[in-house]
ModelCIF file with pLDDT and N, C-alpha, C, O atoms, coordinates in Angstrom:
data_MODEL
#
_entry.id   MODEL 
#
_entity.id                         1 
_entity.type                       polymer 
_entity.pdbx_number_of_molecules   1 
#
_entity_poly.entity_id                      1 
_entity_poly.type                           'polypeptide(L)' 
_entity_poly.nstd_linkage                   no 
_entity_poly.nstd_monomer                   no 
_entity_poly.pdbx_seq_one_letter_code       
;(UNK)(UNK)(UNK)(UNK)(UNK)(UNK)(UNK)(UNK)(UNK)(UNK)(UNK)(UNK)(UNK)(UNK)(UNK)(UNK)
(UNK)(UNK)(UNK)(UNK)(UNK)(UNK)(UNK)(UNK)(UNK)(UNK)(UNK)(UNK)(UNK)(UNK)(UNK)(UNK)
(UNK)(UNK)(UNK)(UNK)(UNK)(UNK)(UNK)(UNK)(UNK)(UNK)(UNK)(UNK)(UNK)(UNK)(UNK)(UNK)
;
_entity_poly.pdbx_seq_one_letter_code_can   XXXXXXXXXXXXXXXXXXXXXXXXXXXXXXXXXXXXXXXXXXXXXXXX 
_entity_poly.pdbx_strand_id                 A 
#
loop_
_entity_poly_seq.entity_id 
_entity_poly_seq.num 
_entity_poly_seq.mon_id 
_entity_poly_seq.hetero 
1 1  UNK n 
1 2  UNK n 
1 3  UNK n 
1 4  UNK n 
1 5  UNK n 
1 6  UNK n 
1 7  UNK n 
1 8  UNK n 
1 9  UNK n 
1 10 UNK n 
1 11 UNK n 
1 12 UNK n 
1 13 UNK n 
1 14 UNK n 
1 15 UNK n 
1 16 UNK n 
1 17 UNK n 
1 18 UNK n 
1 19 UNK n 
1 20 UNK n 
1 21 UNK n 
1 22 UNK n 
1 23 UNK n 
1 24 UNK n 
1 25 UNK n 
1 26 UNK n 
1 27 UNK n 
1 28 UNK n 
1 29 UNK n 
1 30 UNK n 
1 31 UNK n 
1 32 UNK n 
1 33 UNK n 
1 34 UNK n 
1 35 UNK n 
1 36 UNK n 
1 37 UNK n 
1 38 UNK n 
1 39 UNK n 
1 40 UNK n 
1 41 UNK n 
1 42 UNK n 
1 43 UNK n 
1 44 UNK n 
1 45 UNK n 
1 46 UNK n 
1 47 UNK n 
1 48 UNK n 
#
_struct_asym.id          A 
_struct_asym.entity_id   1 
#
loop_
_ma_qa_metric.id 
_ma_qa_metric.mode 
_ma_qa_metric.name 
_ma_qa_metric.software_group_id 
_ma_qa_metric.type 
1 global pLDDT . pLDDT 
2 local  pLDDT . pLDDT 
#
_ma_qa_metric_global.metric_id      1 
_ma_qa_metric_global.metric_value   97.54 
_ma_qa_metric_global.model_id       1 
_ma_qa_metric_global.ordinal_id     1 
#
loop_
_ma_qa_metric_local.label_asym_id 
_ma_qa_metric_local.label_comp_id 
_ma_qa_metric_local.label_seq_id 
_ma_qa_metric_local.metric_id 
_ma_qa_metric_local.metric_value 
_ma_qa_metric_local.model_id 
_ma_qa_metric_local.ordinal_id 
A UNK 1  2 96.00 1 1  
A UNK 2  2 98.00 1 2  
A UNK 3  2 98.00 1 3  
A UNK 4  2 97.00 1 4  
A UNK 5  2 98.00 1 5  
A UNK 6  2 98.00 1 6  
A UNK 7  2 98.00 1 7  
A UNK 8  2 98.00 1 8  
A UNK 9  2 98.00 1 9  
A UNK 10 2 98.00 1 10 
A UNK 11 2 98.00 1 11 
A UNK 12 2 96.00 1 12 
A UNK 13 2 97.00 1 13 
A UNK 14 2 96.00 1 14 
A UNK 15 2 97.00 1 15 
A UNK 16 2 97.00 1 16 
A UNK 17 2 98.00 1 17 
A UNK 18 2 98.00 1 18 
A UNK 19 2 98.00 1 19 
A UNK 20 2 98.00 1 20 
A UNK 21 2 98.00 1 21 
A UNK 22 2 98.00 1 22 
A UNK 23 2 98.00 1 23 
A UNK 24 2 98.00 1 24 
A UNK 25 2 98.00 1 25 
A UNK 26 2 98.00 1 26 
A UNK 27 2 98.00 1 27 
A UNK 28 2 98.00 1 28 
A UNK 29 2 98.00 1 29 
A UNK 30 2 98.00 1 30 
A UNK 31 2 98.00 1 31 
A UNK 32 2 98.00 1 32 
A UNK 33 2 98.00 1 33 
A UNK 34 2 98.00 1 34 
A UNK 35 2 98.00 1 35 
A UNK 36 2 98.00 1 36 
A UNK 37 2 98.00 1 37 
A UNK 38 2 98.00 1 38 
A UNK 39 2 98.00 1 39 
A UNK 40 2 98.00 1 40 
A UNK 41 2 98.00 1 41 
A UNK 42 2 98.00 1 42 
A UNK 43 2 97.00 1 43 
A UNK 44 2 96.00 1 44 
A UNK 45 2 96.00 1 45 
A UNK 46 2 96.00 1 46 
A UNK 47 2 95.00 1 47 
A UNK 48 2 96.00 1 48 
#
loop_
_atom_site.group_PDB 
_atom_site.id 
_atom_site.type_symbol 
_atom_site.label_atom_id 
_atom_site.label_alt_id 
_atom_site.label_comp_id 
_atom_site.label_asym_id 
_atom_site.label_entity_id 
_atom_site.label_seq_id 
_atom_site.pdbx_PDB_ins_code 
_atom_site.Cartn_x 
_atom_site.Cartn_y 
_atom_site.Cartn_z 
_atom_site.occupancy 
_atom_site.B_iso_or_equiv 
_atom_site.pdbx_formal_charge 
_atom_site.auth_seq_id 
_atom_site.auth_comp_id 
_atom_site.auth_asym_id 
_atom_site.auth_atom_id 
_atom_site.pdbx_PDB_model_num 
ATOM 1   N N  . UNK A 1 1  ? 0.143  -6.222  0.625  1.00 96.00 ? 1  UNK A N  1 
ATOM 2   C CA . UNK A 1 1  ? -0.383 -5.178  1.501  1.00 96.00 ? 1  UNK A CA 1 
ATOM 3   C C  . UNK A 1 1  ? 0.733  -4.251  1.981  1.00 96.00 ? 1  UNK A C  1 
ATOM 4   O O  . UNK A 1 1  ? 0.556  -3.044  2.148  1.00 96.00 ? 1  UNK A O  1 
ATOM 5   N N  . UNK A 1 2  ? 1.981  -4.929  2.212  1.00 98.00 ? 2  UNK A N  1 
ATOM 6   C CA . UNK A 1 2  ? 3.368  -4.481  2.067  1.00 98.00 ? 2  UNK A CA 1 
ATOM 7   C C  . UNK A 1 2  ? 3.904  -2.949  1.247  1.00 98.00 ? 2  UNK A C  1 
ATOM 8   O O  . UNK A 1 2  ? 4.523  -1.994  1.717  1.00 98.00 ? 2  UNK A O  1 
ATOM 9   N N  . UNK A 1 3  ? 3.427  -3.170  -0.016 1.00 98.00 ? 3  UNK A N  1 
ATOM 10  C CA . UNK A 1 3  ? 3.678  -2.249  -0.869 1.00 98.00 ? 3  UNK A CA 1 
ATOM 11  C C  . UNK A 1 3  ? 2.356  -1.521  -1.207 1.00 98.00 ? 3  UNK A C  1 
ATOM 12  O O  . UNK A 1 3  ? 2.099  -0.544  -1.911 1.00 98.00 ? 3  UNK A O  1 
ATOM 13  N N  . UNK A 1 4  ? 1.774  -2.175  -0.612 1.00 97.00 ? 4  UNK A N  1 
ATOM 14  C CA . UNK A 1 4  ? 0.299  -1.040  -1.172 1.00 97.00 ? 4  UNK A CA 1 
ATOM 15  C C  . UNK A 1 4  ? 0.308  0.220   0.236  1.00 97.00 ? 4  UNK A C  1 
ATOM 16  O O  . UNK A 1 4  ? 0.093  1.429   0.145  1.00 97.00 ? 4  UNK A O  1 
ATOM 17  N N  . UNK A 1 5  ? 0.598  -0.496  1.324  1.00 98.00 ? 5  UNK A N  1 
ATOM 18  C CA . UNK A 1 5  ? 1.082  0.831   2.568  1.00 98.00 ? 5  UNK A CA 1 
ATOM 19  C C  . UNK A 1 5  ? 2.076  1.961   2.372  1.00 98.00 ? 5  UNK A C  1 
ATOM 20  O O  . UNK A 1 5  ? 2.085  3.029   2.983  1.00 98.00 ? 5  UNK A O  1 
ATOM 21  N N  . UNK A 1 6  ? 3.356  1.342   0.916  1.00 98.00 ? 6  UNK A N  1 
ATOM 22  C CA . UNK A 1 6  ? 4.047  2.100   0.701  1.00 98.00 ? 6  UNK A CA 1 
ATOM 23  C C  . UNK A 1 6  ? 3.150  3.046   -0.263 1.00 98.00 ? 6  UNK A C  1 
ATOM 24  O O  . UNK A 1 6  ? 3.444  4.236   -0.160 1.00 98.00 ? 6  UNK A O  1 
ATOM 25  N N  . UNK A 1 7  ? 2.494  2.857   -0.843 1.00 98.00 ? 7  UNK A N  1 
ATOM 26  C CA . UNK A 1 7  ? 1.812  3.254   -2.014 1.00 98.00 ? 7  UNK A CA 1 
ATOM 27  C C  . UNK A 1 7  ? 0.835  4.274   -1.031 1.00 98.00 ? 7  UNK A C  1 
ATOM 28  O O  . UNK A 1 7  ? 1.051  5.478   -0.892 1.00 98.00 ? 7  UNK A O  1 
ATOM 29  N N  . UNK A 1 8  ? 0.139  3.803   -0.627 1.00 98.00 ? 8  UNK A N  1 
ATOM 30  C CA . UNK A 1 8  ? -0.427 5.041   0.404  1.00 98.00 ? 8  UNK A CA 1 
ATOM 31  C C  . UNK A 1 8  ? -0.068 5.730   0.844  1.00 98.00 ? 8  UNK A C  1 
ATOM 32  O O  . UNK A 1 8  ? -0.724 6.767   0.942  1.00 98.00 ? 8  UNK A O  1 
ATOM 33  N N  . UNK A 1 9  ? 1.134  5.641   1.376  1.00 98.00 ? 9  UNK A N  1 
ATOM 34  C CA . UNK A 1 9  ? 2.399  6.731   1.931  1.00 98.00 ? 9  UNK A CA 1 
ATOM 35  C C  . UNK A 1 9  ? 2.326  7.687   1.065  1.00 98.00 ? 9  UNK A C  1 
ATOM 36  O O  . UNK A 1 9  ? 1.880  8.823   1.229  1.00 98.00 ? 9  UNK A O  1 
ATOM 37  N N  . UNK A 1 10 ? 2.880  7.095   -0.087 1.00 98.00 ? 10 UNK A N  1 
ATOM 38  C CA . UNK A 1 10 ? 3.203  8.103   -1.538 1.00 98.00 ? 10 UNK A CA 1 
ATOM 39  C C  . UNK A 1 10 ? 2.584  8.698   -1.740 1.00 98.00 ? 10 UNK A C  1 
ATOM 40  O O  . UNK A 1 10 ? 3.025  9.845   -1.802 1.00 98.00 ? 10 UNK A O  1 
ATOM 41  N N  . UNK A 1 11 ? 1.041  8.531   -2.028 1.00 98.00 ? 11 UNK A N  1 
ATOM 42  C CA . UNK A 1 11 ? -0.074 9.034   -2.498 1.00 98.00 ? 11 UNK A CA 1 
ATOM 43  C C  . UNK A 1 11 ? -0.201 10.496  -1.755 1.00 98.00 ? 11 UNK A C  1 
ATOM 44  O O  . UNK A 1 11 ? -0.296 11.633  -2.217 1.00 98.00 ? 11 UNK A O  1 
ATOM 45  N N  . UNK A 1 12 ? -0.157 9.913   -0.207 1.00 96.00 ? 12 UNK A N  1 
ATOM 46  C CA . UNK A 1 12 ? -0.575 11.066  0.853  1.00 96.00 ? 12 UNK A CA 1 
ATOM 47  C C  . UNK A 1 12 ? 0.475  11.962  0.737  1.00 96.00 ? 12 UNK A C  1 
ATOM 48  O O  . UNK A 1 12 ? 0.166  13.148  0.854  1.00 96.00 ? 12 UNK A O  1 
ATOM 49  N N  . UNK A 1 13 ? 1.640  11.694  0.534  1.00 97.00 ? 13 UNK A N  1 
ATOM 50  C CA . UNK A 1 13 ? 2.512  13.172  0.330  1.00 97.00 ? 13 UNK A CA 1 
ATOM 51  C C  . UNK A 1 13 ? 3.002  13.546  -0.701 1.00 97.00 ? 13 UNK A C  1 
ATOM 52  O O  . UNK A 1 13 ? 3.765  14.486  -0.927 1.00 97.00 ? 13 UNK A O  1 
ATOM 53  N N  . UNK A 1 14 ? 2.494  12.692  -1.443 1.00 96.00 ? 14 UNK A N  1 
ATOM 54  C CA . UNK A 1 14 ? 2.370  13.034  -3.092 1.00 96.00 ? 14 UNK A CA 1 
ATOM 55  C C  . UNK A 1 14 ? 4.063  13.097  -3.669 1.00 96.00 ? 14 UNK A C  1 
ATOM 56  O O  . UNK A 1 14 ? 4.754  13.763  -4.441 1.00 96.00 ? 14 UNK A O  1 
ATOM 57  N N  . UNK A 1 15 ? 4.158  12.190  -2.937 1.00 97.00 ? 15 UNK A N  1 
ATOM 58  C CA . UNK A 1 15 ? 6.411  12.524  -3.022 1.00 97.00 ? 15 UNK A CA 1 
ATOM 59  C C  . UNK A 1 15 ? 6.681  10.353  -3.609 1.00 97.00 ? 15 UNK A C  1 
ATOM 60  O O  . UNK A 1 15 ? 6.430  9.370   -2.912 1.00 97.00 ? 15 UNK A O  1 
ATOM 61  N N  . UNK A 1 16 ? 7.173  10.385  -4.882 1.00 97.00 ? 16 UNK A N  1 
ATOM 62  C CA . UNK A 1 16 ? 6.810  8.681   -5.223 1.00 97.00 ? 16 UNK A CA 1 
ATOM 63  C C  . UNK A 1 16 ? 8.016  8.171   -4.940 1.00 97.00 ? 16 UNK A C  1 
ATOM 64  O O  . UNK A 1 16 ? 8.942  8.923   -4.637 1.00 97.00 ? 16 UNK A O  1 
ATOM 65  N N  . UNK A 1 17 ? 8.213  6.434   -5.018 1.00 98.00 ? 17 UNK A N  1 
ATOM 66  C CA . UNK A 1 17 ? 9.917  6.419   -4.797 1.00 98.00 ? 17 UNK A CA 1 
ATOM 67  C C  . UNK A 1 17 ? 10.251 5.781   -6.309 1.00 98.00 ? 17 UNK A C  1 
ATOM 68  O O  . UNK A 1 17 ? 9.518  5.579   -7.278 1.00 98.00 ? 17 UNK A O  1 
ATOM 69  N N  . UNK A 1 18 ? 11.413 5.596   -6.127 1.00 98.00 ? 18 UNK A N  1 
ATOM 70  C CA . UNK A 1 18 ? 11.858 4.109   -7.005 1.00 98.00 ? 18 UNK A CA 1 
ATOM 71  C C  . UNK A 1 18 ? 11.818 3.140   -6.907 1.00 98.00 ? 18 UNK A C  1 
ATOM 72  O O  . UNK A 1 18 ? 12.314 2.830   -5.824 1.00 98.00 ? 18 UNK A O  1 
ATOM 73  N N  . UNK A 1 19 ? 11.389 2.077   -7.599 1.00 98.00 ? 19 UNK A N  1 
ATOM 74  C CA . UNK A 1 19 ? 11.751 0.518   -7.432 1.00 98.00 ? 19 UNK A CA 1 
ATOM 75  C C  . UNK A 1 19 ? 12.539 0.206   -6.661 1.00 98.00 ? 19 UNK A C  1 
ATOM 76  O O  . UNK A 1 19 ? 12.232 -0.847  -6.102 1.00 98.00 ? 19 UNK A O  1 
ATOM 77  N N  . UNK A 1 20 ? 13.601 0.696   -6.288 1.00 98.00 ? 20 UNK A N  1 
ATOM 78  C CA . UNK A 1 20 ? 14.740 0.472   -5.526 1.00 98.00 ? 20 UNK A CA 1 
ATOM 79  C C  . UNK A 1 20 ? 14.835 0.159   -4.374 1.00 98.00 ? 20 UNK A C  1 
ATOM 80  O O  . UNK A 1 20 ? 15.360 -0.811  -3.826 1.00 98.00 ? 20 UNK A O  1 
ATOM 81  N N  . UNK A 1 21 ? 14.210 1.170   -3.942 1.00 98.00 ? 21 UNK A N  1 
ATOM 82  C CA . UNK A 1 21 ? 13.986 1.758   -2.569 1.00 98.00 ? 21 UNK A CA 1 
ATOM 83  C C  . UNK A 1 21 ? 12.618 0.911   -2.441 1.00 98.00 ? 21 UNK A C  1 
ATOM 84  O O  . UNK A 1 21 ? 12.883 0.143   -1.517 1.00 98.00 ? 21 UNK A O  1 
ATOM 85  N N  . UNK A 1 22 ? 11.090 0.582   -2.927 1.00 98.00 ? 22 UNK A N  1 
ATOM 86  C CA . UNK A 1 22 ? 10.059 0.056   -2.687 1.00 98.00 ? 22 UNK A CA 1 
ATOM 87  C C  . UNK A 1 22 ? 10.843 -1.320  -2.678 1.00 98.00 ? 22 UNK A C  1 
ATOM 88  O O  . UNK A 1 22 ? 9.989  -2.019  -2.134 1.00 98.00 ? 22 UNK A O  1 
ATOM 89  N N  . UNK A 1 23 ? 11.833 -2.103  -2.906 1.00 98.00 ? 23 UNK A N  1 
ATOM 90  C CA . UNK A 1 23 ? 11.647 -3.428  -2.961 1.00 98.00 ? 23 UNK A CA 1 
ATOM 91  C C  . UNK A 1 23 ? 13.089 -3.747  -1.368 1.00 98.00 ? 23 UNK A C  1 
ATOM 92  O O  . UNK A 1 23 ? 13.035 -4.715  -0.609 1.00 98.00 ? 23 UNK A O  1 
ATOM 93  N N  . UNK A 1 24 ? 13.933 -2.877  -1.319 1.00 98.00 ? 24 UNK A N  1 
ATOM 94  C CA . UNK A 1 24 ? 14.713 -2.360  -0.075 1.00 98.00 ? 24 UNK A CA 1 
ATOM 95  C C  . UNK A 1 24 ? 13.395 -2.455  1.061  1.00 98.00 ? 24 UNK A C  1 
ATOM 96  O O  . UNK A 1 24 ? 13.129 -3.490  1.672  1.00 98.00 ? 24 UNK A O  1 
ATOM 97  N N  . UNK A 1 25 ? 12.868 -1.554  1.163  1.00 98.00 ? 25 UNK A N  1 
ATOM 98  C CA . UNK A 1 25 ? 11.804 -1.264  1.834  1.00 98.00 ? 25 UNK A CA 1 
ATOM 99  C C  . UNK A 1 25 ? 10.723 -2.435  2.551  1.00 98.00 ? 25 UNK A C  1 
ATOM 100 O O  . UNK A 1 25 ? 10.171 -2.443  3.651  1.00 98.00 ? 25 UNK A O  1 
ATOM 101 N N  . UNK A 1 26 ? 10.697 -3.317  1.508  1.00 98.00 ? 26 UNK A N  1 
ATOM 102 C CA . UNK A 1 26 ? 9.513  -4.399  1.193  1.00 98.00 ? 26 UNK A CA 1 
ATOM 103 C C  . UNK A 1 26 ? 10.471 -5.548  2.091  1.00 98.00 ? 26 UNK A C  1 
ATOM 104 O O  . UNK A 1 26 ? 9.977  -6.164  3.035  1.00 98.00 ? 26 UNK A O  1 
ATOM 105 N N  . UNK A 1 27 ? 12.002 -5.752  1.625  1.00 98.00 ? 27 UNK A N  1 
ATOM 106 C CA . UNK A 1 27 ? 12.988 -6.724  2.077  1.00 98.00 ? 27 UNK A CA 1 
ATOM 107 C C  . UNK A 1 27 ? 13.316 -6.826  3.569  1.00 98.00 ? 27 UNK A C  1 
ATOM 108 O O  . UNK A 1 27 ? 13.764 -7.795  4.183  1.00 98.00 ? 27 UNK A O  1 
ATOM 109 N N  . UNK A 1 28 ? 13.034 -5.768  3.952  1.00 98.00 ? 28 UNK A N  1 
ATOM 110 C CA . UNK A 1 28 ? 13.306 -5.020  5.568  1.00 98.00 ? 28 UNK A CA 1 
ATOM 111 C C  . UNK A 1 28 ? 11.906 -5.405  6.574  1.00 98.00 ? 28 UNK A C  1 
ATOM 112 O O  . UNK A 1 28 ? 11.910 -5.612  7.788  1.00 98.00 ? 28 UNK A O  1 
ATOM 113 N N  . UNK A 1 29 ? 10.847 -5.420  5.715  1.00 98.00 ? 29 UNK A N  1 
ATOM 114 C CA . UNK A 1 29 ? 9.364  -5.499  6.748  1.00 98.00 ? 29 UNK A CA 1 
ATOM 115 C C  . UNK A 1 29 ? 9.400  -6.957  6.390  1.00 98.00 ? 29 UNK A C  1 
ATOM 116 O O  . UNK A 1 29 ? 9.135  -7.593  7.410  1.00 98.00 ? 29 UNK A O  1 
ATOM 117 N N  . UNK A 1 30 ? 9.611  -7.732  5.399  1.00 98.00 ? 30 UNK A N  1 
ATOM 118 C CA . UNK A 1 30 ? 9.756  -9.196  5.614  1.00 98.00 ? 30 UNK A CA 1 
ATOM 119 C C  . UNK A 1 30 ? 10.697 -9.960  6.314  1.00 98.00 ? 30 UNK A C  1 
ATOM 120 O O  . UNK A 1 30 ? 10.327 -11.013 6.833  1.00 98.00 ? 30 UNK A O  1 
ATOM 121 N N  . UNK A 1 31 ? 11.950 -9.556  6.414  1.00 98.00 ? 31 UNK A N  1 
ATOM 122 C CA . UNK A 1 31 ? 12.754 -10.086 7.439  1.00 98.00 ? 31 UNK A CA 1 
ATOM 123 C C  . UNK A 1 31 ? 12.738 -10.043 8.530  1.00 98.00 ? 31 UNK A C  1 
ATOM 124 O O  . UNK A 1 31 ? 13.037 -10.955 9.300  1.00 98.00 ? 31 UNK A O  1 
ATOM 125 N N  . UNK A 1 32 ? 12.293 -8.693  8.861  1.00 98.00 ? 32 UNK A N  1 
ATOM 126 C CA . UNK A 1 32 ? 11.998 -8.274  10.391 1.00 98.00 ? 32 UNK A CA 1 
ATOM 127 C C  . UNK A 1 32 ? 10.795 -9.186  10.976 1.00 98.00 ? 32 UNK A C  1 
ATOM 128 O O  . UNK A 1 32 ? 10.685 -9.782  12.048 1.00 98.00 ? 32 UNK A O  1 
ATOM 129 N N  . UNK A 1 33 ? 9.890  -9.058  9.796  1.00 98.00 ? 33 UNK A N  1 
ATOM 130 C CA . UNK A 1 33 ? 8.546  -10.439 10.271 1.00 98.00 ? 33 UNK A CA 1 
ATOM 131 C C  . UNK A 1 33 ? 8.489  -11.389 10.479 1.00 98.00 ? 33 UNK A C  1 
ATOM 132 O O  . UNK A 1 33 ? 7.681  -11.990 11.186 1.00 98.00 ? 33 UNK A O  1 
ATOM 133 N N  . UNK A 1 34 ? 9.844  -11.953 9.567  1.00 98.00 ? 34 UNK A N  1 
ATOM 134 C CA . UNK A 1 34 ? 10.377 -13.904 9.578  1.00 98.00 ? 34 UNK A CA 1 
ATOM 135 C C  . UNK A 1 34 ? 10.767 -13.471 11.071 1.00 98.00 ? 34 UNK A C  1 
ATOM 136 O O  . UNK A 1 34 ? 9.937  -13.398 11.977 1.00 98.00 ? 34 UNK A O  1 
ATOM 137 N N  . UNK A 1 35 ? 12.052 -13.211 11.207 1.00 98.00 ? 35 UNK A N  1 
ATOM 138 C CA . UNK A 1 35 ? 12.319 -13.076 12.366 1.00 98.00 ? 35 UNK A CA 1 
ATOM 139 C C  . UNK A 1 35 ? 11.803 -12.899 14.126 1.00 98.00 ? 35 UNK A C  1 
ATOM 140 O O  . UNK A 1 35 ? 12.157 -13.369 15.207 1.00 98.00 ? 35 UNK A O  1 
ATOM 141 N N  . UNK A 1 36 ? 10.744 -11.906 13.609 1.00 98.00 ? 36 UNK A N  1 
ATOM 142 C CA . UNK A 1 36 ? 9.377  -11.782 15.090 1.00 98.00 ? 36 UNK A CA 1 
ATOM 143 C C  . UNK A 1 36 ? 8.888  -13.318 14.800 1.00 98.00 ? 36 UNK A C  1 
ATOM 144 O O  . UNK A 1 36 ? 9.352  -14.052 15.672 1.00 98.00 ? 36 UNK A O  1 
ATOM 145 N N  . UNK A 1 37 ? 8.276  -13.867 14.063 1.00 98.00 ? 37 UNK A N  1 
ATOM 146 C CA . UNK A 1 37 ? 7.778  -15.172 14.358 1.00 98.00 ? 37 UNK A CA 1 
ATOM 147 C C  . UNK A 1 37 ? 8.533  -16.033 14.806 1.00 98.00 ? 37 UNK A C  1 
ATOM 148 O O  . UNK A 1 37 ? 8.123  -16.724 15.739 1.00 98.00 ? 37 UNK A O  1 
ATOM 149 N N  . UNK A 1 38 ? 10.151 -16.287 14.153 1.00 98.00 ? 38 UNK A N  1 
ATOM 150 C CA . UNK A 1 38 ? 10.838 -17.152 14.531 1.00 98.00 ? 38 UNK A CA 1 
ATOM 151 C C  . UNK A 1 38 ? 11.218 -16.913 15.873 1.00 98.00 ? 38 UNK A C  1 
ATOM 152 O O  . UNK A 1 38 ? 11.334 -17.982 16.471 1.00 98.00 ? 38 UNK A O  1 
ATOM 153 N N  . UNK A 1 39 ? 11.498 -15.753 16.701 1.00 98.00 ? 39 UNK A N  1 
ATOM 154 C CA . UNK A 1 39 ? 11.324 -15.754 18.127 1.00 98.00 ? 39 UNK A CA 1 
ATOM 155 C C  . UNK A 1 39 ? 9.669  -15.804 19.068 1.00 98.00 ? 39 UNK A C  1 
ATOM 156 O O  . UNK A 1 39 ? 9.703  -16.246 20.217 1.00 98.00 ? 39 UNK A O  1 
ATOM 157 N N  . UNK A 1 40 ? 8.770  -15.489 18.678 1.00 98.00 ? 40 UNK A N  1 
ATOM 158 C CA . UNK A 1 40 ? 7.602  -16.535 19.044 1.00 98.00 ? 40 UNK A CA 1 
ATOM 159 C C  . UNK A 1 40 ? 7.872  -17.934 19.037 1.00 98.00 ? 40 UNK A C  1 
ATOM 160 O O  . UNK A 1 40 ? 7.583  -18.622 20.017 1.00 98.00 ? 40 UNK A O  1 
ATOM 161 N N  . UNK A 1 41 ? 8.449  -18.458 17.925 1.00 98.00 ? 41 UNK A N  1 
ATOM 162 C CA . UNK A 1 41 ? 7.850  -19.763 17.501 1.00 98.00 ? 41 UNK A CA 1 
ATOM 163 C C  . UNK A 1 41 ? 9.054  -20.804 18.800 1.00 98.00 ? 41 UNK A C  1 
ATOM 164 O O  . UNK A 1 41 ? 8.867  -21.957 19.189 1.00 98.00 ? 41 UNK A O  1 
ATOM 165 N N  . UNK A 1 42 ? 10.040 -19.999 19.119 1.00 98.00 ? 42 UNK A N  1 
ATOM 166 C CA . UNK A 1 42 ? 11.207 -20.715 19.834 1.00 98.00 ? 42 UNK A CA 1 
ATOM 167 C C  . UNK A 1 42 ? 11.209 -20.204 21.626 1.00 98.00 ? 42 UNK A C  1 
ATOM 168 O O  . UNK A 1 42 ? 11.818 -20.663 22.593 1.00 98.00 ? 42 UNK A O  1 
ATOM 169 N N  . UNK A 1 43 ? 10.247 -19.077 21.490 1.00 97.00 ? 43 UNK A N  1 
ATOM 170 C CA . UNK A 1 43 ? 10.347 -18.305 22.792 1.00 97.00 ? 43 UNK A CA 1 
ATOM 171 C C  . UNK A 1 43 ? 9.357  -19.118 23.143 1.00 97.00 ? 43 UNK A C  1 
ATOM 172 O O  . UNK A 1 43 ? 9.917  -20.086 23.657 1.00 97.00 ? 43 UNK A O  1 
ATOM 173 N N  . UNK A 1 44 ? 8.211  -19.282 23.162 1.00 96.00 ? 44 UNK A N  1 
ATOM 174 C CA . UNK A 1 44 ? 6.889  -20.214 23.342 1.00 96.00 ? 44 UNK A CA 1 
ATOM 175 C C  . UNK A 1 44 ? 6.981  -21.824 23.101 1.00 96.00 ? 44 UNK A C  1 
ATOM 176 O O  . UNK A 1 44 ? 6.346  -22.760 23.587 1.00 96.00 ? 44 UNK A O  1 
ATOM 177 N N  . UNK A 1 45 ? 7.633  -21.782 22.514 1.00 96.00 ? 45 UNK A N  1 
ATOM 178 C CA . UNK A 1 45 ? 8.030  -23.173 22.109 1.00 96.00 ? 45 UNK A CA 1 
ATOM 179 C C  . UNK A 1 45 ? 6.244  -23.806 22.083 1.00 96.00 ? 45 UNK A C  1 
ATOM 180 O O  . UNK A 1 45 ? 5.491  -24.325 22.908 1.00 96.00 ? 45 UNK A O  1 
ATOM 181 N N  . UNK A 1 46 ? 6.142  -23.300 20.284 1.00 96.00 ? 46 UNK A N  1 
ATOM 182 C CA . UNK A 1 46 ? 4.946  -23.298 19.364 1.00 96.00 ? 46 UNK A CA 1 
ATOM 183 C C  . UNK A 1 46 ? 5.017  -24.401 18.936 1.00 96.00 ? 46 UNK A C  1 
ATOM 184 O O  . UNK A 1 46 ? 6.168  -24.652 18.580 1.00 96.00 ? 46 UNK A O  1 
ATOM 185 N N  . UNK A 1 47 ? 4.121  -25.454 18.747 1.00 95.00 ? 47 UNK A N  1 
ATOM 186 C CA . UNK A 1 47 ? 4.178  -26.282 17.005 1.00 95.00 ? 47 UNK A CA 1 
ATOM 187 C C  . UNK A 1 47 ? 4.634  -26.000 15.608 1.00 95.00 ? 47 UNK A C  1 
ATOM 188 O O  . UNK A 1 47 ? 5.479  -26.469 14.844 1.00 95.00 ? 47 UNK A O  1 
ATOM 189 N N  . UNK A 1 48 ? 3.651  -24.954 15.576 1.00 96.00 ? 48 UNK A N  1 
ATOM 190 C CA . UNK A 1 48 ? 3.464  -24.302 14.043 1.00 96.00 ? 48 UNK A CA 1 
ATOM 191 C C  . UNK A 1 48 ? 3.866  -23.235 13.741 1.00 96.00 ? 48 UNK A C  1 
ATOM 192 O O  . UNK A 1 48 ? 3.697  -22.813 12.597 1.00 96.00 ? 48 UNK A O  1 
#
């Protein structure tokens, strides 16, 4: 869903990228996400 938001991006301004940059891109919204959970998961002190 990651890259299909990038893909919508594209579409709408009709401007495409490279692989490069889509998988840069993709590496940045997953780390940032590990990371938000892993401070939930330690700030709350979660189970799961």
């Amino acid at each position: 869903v990651t890259v299909s938001y990038f893909e919508w991006v594209q579409n709408r301004q009709r401007f495409y990228w490279a692989e490069e940059k889509v998988n840069e891109e993709l590496e940045r919204h997953i780390v940032d996400a590990f990371e938000g959970l892993i401070d939930a998961y330690e700030s709350y002190e979660i189970p799961n």
